[in-house]
C-alpha atoms as a PDB file:
ATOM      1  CA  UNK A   1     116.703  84.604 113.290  1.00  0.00           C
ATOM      2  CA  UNK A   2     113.273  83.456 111.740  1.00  0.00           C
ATOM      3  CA  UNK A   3     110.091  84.505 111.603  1.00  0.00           C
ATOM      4  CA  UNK A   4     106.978  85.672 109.097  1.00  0.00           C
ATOM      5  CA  UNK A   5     107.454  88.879 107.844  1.00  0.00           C
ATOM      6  CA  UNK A   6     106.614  92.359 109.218  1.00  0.00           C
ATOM      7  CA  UNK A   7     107.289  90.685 112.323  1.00  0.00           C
ATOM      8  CA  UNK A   8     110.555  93.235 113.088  1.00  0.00           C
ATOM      9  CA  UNK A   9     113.417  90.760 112.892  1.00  0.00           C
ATOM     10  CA  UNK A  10     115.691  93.335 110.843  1.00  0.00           C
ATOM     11  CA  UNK A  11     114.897  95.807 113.927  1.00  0.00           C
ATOM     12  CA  UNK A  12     115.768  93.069 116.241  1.00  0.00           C
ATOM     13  CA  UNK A  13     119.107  91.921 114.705  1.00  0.00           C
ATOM     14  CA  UNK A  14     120.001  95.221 114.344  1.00  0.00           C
ATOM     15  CA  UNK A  15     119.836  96.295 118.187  1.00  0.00           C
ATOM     16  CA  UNK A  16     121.107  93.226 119.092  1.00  0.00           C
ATOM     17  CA  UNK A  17     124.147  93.636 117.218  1.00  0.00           C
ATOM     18  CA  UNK A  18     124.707  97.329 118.233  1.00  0.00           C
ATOM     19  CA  UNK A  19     124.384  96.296 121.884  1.00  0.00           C
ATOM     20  CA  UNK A  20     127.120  93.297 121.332  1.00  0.00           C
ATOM     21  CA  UNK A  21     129.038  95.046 119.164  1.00  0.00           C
ATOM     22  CA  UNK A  22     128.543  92.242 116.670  1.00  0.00           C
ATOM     23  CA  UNK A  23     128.526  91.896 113.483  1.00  0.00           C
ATOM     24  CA  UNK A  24     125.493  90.969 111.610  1.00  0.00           C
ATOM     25  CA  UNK A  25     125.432  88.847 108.621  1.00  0.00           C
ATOM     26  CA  UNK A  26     122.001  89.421 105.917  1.00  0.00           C
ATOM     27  CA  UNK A  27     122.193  88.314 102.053  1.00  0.00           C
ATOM     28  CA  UNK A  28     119.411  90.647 101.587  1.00  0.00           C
ATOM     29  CA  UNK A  29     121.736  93.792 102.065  1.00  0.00           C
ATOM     30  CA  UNK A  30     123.949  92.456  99.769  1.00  0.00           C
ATOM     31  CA  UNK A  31     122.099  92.111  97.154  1.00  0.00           C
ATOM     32  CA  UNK A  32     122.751  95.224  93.985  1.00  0.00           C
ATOM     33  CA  UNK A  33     118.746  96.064  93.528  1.00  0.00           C
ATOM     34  CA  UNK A  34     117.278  95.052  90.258  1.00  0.00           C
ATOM     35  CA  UNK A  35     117.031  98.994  89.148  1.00  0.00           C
ATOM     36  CA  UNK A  36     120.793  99.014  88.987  1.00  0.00           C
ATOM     37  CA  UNK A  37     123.015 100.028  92.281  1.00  0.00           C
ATOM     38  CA  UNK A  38     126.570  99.810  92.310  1.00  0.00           C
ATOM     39  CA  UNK A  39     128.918  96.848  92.735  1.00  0.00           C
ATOM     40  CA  UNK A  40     130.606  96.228  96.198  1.00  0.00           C
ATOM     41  CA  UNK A  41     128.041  98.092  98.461  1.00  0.00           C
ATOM     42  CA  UNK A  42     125.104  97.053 100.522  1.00  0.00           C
ATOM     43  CA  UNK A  43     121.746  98.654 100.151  1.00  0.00           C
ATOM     44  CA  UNK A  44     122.109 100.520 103.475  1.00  0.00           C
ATOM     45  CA  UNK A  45     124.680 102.099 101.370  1.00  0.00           C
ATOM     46  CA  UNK A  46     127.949 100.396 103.267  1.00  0.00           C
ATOM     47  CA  UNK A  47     131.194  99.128 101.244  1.00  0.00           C
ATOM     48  CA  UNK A  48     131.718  95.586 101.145  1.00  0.00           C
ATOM     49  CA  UNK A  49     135.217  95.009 101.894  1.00  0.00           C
ATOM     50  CA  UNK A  50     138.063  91.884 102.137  1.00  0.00           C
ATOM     51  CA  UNK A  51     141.187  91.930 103.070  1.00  0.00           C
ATOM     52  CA  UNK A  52     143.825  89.114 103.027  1.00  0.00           C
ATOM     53  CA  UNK A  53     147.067  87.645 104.930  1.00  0.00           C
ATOM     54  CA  UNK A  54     149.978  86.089 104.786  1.00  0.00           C
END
């Protein structure tokens, strides 16, 4: 999703995702903040997680 900023895309994504049960992909939530923040969790304050198989 694109578009200039302010323009509610987050809020969009969001509900869309909630409504599909989807999961939605952002860079910007994974980012760790420049102030510090801790390794391994999003800014919305969920744990980043992998697992593997086989």
């Amino acid at each position: 999703m694109v578009g200039m900023v302010g323009t509610g895309r987050t809020t969009r994504a969001r509900r869309i995702s909630a409504e599909h049960r989807a999961v939605r992909l952002t860079p910007d939530e994974w980012m760790i903040p420049p102030s510090g923040g801790t390794s391994g969790t999003t800014s919305t304050g969920a744990v980043a997680t992998s697992s593997k198989t086989g």
